[in-house]
N, C-alpha and C. Protein backbone atom coordinates (compact mmCIF):
# COMPACT_ATOMS: atom_id res chain seq x y z
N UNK A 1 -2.76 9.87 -2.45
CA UNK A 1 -3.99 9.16 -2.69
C UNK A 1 -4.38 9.25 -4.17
N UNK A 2 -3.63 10.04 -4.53
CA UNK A 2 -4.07 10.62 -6.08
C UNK A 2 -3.24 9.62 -7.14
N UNK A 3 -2.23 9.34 -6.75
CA UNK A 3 -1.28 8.60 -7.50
C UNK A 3 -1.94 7.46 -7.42
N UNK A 4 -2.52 6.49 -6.78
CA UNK A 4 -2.59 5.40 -5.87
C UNK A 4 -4.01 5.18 -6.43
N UNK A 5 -5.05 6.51 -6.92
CA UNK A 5 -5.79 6.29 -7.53
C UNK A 5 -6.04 6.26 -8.91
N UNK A 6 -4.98 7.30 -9.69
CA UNK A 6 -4.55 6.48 -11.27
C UNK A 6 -4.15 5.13 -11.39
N UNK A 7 -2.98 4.47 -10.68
CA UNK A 7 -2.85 3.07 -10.73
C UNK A 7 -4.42 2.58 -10.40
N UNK A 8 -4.85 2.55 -10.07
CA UNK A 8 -6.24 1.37 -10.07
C UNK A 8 -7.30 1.87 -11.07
N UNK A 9 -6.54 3.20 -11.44
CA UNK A 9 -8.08 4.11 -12.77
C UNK A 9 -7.26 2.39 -13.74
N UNK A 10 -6.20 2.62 -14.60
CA UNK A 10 -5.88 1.48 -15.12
C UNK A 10 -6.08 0.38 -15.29
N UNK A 11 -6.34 0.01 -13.84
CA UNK A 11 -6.76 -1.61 -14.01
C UNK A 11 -8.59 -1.78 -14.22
N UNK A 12 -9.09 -0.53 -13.81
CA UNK A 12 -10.69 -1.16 -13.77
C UNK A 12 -11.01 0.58 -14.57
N UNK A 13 -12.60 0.80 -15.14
CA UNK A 13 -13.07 1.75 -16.05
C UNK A 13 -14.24 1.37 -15.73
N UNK A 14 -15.00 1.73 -14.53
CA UNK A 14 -16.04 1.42 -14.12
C UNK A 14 -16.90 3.34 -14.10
N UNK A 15 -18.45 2.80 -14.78
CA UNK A 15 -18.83 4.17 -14.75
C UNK A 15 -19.14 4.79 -13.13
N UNK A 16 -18.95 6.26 -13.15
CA UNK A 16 -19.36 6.04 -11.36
C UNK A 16 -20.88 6.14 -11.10
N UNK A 17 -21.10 5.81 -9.84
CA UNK A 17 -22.58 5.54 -9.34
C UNK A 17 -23.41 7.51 -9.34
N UNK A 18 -24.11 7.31 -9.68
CA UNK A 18 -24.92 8.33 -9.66
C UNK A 18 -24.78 9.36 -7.86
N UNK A 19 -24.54 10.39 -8.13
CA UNK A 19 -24.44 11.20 -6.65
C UNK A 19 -25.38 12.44 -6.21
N UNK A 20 -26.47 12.87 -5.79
CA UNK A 20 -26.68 13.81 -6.42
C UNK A 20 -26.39 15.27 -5.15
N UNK A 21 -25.23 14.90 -4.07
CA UNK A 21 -24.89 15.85 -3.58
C UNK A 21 -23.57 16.38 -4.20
N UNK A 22 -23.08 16.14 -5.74
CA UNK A 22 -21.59 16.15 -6.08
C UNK A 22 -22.33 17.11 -7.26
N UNK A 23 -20.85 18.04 -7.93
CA UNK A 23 -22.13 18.34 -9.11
C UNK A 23 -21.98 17.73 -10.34
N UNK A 24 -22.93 17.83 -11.22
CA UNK A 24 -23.34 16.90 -12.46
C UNK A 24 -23.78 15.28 -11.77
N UNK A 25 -24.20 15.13 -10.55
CA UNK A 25 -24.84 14.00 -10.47
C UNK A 25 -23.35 13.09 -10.10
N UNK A 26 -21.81 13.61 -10.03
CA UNK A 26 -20.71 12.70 -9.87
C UNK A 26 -20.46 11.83 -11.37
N UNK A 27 -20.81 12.54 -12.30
CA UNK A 27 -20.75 11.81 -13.46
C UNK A 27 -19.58 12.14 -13.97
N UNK A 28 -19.31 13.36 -14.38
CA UNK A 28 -17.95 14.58 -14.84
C UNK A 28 -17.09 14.86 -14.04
N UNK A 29 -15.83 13.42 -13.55
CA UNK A 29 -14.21 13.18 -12.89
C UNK A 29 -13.46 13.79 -13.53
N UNK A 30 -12.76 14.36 -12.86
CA UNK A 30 -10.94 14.25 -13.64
C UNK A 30 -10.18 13.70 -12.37
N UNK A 31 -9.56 12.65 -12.74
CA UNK A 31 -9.56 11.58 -11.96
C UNK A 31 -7.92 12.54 -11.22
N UNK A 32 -7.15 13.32 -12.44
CA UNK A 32 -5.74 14.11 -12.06
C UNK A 32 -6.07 15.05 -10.84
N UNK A 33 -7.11 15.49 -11.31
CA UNK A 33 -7.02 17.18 -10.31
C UNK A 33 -8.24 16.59 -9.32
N UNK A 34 -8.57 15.32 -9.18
CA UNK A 34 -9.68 15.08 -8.32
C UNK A 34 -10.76 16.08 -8.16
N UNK A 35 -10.96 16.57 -9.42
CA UNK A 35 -12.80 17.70 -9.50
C UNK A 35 -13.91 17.15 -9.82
N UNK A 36 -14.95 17.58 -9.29
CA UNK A 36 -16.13 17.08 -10.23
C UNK A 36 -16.86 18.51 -11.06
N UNK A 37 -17.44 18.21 -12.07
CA UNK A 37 -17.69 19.22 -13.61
C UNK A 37 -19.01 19.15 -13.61
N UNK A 38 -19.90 19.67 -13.41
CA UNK A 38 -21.23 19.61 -14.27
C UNK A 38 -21.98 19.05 -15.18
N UNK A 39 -21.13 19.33 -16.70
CA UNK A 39 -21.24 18.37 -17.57
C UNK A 39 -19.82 18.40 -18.23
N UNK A 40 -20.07 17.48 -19.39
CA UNK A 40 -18.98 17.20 -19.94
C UNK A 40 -18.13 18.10 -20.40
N UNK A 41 -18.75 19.23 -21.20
CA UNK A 41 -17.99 20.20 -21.78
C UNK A 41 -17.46 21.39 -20.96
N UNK A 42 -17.86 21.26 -19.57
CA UNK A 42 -17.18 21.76 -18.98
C UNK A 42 -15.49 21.08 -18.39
N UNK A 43 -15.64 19.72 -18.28
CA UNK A 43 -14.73 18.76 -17.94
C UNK A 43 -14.05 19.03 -19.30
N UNK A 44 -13.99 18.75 -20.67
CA UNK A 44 -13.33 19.02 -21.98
C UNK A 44 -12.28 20.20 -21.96
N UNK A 45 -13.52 21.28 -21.68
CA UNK A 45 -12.51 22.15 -21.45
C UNK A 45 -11.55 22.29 -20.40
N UNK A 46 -11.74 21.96 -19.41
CA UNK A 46 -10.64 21.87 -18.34
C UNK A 46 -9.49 20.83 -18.48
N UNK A 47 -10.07 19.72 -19.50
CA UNK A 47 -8.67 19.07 -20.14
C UNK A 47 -8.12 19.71 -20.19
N UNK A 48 -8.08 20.92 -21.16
CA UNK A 48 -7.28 21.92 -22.07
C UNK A 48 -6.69 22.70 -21.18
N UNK A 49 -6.54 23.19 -20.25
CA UNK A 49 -6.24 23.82 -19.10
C UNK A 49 -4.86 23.41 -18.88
N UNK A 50 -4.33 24.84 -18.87
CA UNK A 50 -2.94 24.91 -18.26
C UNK A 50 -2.36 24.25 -16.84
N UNK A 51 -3.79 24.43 -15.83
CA UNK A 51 -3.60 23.89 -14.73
C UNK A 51 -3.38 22.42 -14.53
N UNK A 52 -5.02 21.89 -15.45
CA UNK A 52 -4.84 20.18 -15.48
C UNK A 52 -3.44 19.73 -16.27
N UNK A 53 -2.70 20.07 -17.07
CA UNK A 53 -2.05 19.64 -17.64
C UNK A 53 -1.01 19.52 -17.22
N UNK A 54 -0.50 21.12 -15.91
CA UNK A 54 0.87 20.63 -14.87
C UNK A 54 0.41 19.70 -13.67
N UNK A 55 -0.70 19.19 -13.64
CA UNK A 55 -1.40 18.36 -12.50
C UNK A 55 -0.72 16.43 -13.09
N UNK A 56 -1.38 16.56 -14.56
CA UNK A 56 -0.87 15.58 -15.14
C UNK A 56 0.84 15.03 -15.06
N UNK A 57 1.73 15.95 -15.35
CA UNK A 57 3.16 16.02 -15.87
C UNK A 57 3.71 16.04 -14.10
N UNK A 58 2.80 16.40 -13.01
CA UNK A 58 3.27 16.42 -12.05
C UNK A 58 3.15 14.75 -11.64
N UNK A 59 1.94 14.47 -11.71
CA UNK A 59 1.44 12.80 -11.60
C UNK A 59 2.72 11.77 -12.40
N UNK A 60 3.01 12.00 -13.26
CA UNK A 60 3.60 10.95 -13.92
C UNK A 60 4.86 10.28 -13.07
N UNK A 61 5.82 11.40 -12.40
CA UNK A 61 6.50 10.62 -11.35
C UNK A 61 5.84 10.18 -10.38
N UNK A 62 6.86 9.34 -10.00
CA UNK A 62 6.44 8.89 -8.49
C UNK A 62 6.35 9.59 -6.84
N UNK A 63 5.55 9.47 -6.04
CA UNK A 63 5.53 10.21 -5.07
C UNK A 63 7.29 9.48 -4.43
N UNK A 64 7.50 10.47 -3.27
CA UNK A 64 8.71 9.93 -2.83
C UNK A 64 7.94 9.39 -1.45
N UNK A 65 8.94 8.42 -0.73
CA UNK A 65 8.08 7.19 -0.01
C UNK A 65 8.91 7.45 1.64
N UNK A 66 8.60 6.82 2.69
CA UNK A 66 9.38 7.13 3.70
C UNK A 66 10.65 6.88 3.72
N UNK A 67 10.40 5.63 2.86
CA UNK A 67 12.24 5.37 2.93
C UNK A 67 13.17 6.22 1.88
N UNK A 68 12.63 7.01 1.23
CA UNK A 68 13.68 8.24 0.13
C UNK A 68 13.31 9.49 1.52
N UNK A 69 12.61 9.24 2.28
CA UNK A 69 12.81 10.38 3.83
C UNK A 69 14.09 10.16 4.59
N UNK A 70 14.50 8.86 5.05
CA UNK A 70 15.24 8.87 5.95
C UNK A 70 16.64 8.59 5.19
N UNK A 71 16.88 7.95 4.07
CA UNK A 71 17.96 7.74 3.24
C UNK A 71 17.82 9.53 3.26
N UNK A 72 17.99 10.89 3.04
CA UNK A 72 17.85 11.87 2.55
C UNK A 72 18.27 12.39 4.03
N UNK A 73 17.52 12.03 5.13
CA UNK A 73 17.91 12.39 6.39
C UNK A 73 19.29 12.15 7.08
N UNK A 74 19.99 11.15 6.05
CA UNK A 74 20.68 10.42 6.86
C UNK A 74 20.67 8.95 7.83
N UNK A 75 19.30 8.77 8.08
CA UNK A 75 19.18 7.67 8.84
C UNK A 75 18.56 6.20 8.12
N UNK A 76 18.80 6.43 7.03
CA UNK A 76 18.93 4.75 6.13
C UNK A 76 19.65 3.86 6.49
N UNK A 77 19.28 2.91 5.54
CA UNK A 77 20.65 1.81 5.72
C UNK A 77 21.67 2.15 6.02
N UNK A 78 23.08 1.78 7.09
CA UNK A 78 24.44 1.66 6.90
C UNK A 78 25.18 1.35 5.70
N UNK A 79 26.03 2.03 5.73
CA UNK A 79 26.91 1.79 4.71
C UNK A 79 28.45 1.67 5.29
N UNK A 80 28.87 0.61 5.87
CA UNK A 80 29.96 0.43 6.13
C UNK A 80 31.13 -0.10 5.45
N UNK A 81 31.23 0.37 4.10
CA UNK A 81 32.00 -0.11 3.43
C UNK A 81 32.33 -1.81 3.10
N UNK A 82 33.21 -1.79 2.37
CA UNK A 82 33.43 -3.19 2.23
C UNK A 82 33.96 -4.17 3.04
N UNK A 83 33.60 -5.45 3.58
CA UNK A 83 34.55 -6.00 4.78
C UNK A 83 35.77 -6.19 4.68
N UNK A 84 36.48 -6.39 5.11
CA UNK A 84 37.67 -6.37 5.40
C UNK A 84 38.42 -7.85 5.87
N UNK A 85 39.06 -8.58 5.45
CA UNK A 85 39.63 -9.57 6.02
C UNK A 85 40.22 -10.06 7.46
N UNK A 86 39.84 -10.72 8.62
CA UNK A 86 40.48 -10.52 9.48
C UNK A 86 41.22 -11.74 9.64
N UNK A 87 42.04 -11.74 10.11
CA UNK A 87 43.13 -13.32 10.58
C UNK A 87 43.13 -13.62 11.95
């Protein structure tokens, strides 16, 4: 859900709606580690963070999907080689 929600951080940069059961009001995202911050400089610093940063480098690939499950399982596509000529 996390991946799925960087692709659409990309397409739109909309501020978020005011919350006030989240803390800082839902103002202070990190959209990687899905937290909410207080204020900003608490979010700044958690940029800097060893944690957010393997959160990031983890994000950049792609999740693997059902079908890299069953190709991996064995039960993918056939592969029956090349056809063969018959007369």
């Amino acid at each position: 859900m996390v991946y799925d929600g960087l692709n659409k951080a990309d397409e739109q940069t909309k501020p978020l709606p005011p919350d006030q059961d989240l803390p800082g009001m839902g103002q202070f995202y990190c959209l990687h580690c899905d937290r909410y911050f207080n204020n900003a400089a608490v979010r700044d610093d958690h940029f800097k963070t060893k944690r957010h940063r393997r959160r990031v480098k983890l994000l950049m690939e792609a999740p693997h999907t059902q079908l890299d499950a069953d190709l991996a399982a064995g039960m993918g596509m056939p592969d029956n080689g090349p056809k063969l000529m018959s007369f």
